[in-house]
N, C-alpha and C. Protein backbone atom coordinates (compact mmCIF):
# COMPACT_ATOMS: atom_id res chain seq x y z
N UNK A 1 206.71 93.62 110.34
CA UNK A 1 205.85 93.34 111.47
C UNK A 1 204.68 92.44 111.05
N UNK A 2 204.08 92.62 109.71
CA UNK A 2 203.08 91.62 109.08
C UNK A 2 203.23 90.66 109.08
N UNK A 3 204.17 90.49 108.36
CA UNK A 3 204.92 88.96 108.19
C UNK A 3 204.87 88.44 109.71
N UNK A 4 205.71 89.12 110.47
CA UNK A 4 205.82 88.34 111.80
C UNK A 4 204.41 87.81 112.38
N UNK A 5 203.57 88.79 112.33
CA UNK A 5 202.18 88.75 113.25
C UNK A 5 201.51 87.45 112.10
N UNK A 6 201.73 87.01 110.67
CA UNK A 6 201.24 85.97 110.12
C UNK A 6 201.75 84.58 110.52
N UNK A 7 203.05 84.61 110.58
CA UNK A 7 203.76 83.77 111.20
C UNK A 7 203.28 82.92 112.18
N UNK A 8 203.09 84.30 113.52
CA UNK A 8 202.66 84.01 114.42
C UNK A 8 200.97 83.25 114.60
N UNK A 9 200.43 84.04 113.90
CA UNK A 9 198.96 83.37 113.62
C UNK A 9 198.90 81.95 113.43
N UNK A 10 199.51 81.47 112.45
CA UNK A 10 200.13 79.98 112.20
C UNK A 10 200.43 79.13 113.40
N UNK A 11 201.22 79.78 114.11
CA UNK A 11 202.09 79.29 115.00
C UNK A 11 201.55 79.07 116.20
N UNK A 12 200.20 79.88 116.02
CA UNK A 12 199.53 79.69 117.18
C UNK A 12 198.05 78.67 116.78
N UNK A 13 197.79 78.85 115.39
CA UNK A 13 196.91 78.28 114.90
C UNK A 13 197.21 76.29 115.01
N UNK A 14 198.31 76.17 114.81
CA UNK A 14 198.80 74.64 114.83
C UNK A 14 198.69 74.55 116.21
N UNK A 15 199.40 75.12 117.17
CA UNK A 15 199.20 74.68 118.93
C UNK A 15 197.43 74.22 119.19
N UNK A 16 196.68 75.84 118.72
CA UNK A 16 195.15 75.59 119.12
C UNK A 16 194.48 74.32 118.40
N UNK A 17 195.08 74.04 116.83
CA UNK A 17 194.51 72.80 116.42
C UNK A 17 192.98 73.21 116.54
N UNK A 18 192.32 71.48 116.89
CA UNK A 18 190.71 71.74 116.37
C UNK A 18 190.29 72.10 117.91
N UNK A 19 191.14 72.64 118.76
CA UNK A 19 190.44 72.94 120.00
C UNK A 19 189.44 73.98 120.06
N UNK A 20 188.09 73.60 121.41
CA UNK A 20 186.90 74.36 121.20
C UNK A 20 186.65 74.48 122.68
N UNK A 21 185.80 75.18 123.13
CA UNK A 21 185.45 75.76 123.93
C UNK A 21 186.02 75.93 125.17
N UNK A 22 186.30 75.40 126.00
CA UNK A 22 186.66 75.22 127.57
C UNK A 22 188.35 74.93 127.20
N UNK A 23 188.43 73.89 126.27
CA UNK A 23 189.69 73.72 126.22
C UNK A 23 190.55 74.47 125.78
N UNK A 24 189.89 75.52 124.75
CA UNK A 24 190.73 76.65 123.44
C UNK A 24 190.78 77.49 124.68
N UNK A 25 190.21 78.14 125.42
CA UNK A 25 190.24 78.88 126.45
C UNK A 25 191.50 78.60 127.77
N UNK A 26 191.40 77.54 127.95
CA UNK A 26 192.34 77.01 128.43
C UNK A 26 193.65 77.00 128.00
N UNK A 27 194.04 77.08 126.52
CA UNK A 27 194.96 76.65 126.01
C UNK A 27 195.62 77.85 126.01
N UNK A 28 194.99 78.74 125.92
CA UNK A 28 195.06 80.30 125.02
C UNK A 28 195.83 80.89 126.30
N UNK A 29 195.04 80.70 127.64
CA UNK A 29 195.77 81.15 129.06
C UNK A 29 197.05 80.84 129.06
N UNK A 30 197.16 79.39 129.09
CA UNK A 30 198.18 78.38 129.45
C UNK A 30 199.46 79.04 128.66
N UNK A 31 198.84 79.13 127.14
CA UNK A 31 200.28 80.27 126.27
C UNK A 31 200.45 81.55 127.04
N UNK A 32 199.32 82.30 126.81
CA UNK A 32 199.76 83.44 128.06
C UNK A 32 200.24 83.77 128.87
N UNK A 33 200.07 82.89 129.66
CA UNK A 33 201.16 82.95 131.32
C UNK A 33 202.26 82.46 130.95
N UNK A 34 202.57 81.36 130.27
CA UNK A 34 203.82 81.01 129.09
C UNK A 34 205.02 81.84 128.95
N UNK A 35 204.25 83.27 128.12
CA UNK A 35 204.55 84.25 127.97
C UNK A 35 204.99 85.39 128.60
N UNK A 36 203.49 85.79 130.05
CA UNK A 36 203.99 86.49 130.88
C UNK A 36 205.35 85.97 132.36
N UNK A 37 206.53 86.15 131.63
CA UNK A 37 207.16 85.41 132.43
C UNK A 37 207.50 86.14 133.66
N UNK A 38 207.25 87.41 133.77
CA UNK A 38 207.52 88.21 135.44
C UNK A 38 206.08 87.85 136.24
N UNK A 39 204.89 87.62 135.18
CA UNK A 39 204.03 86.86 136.16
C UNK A 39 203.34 87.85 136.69
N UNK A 40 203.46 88.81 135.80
CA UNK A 40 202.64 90.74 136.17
C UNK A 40 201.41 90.53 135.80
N UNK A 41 200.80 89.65 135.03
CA UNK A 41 199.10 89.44 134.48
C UNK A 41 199.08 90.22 133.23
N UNK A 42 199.93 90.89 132.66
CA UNK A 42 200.60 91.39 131.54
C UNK A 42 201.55 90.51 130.71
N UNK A 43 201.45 91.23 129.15
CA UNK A 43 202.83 91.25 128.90
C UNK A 43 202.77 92.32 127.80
N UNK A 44 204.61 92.58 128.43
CA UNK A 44 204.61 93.85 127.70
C UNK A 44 206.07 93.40 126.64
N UNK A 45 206.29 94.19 125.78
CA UNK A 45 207.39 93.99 124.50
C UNK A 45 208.40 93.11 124.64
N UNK A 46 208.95 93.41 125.96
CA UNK A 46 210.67 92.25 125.85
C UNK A 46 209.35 90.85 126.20
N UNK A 47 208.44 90.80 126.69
CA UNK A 47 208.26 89.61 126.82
C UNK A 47 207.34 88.76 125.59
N UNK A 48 206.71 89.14 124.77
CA UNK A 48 206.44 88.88 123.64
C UNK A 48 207.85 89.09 122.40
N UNK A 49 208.63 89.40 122.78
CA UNK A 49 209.61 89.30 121.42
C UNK A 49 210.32 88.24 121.46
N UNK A 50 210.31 87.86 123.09
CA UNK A 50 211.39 86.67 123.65
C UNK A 50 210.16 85.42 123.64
N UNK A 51 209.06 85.54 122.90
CA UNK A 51 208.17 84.50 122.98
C UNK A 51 208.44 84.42 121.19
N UNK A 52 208.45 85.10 120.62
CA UNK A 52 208.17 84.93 119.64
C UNK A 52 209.79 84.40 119.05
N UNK A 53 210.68 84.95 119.82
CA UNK A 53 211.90 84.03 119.54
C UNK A 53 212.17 82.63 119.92
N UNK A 54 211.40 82.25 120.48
CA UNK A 54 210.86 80.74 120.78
C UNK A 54 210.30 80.25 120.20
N UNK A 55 209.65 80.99 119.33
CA UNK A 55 208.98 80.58 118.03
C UNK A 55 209.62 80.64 117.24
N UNK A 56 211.00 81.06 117.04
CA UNK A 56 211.93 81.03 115.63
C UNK A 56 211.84 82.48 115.10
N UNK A 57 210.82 83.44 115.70
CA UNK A 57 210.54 84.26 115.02
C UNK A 57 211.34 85.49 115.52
N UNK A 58 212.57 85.79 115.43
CA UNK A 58 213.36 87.34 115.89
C UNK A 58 213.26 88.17 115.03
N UNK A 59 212.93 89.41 115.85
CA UNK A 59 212.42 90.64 115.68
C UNK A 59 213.02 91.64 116.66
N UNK A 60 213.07 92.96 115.76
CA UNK A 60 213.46 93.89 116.86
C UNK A 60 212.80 94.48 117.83
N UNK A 61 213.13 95.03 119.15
CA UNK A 61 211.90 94.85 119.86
C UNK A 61 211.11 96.19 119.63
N UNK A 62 211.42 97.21 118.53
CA UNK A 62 210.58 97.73 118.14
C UNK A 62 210.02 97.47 117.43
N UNK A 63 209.73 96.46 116.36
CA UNK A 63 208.90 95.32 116.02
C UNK A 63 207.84 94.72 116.77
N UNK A 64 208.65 94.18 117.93
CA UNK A 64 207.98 93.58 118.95
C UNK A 64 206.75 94.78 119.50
N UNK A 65 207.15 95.99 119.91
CA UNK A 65 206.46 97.03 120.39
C UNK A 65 205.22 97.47 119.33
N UNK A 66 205.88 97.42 118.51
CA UNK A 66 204.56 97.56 116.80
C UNK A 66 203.63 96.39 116.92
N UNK A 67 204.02 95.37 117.06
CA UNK A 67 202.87 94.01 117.06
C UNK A 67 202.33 94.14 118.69
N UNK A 68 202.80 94.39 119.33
CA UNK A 68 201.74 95.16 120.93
C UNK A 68 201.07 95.92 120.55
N UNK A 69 201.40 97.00 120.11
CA UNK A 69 200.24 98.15 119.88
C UNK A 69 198.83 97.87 119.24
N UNK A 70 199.29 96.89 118.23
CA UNK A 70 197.99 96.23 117.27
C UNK A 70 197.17 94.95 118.60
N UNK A 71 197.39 95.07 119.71
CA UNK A 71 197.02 93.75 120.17
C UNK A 71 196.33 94.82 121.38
N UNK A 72 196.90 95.56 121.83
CA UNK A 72 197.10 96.63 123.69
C UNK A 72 195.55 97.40 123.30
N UNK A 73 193.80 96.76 123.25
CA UNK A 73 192.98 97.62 123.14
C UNK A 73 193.01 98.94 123.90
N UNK A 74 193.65 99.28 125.07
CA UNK A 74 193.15 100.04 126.13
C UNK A 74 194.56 100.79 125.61
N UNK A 75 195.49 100.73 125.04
CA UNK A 75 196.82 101.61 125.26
C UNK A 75 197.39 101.90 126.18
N UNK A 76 197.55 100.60 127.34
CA UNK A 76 198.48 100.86 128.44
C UNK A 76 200.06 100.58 128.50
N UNK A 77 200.20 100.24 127.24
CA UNK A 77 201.31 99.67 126.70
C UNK A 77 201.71 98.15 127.20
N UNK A 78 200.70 97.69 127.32
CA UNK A 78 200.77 95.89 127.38
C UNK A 78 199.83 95.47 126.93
N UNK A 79 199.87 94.06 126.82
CA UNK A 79 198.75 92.82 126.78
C UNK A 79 198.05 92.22 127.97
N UNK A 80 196.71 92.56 128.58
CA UNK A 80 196.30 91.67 129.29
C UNK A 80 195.55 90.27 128.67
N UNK A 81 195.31 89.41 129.91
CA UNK A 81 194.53 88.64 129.44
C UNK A 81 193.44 88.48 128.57
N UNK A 82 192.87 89.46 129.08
CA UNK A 82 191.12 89.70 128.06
C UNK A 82 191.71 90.35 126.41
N UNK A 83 192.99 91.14 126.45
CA UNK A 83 193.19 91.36 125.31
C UNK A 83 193.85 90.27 124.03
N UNK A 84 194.77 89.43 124.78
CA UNK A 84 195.43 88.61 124.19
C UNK A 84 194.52 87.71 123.93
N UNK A 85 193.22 87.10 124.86
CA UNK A 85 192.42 86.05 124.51
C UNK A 85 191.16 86.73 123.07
N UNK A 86 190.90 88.31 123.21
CA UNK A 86 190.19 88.56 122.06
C UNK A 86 190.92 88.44 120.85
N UNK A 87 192.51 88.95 120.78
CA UNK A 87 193.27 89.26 119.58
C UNK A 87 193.51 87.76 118.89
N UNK A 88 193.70 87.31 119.74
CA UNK A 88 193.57 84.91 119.14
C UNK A 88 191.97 84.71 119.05
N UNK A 89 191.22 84.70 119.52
CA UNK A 89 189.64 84.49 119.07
C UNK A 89 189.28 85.37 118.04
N UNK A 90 189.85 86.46 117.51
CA UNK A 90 189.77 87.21 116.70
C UNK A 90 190.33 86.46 115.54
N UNK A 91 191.31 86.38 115.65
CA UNK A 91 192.48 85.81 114.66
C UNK A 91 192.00 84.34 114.07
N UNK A 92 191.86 83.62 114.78
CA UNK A 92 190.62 82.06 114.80
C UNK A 92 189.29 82.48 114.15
N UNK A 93 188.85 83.36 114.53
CA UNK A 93 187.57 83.86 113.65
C UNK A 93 187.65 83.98 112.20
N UNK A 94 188.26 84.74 112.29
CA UNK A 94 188.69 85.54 110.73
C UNK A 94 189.52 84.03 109.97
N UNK A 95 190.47 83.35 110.37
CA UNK A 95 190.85 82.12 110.02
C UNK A 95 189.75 80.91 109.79
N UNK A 96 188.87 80.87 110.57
CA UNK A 96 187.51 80.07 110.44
C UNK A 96 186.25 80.74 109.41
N UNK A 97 186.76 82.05 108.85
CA UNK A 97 185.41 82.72 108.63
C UNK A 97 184.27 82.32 108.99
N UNK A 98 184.46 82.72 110.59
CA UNK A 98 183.02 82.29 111.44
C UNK A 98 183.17 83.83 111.93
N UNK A 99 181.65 84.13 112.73
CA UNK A 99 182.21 85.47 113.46
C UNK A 99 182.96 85.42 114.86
N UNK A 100 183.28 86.26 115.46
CA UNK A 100 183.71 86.84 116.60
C UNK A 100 182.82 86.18 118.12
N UNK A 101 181.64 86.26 117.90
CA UNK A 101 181.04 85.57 119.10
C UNK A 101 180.64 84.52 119.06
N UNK A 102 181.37 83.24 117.93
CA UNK A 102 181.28 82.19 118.15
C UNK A 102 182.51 81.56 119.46
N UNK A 103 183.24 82.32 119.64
CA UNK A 103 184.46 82.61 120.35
C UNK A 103 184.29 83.20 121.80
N UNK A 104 183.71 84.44 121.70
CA UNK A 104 183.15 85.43 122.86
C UNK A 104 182.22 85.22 123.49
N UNK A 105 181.02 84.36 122.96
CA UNK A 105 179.83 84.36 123.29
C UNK A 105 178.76 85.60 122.50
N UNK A 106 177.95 86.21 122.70
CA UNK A 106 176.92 86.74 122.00
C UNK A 106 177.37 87.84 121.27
N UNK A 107 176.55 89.00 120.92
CA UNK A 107 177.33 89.95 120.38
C UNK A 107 177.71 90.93 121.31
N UNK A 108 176.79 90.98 122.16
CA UNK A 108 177.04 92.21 122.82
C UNK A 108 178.33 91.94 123.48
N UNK A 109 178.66 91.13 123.78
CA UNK A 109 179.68 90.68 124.84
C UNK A 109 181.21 91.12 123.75
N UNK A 110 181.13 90.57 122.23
CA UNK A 110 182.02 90.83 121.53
C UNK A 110 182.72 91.96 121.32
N UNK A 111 181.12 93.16 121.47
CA UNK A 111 181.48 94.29 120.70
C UNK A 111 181.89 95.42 122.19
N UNK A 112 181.31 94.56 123.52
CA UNK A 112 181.80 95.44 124.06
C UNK A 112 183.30 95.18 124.90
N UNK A 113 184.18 94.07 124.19
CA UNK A 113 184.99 93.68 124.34
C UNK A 113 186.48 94.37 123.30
N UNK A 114 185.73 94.81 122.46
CA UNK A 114 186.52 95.49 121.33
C UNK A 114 186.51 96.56 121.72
């Protein structure tokens, strides 16, 4: 599942490129809905495993369900928007060793986003 979720980091890291503010935000959706292909404002396991097999990357979808859980803050057993856009601004952070609310905006906003 590591491997995969590094992969993926990459994979998403080359799409975002040197994009910044309005546009990284933009971009980050644009994959999202990408992704959510029933178009529920979610996504849940078959639809991230079948994204990530578009990425070259197959996995089982209890794999797939293991790399949700690390992403699903609230444990509803999906990805919303606000989660998928912290878990990539997160991921960009830690890849930039910049912090978290260069991404989020201030702190408070970060921490009460986590």
């Amino acid at each position: 599942v590591w491997a995969n979720m590094a992969k993926t980091s990459r994979a998403l890291a080359d799409r975002l490129g040197g994009l910044q503010g309005e546009s990284l935000t933009a971009e980050i959706e644009s994959v999202f809905f990408a992704i959510d292909q029933d178009e529920s404002g979610s996504i849940g396991a078959e639809e991230l495993g079948a994204a990530l097999e578009m990425l070259g990357l197959n996995m089982t979808e209890a794999a797939a369900q293991e790399m949700l859980k690390t992403i699903d803050n609230n444990s509803d057993g999906s990805v919303d928007i606000h989660e998928f856009k912290l878990f990539i601004f997160s991921k960009l952070a830690k890849d930039k060793n910049v912090p978290l609310r260069t991404y989020v905006g201030d702190k408070e906003d970060a921490e009460s986003e986590a």
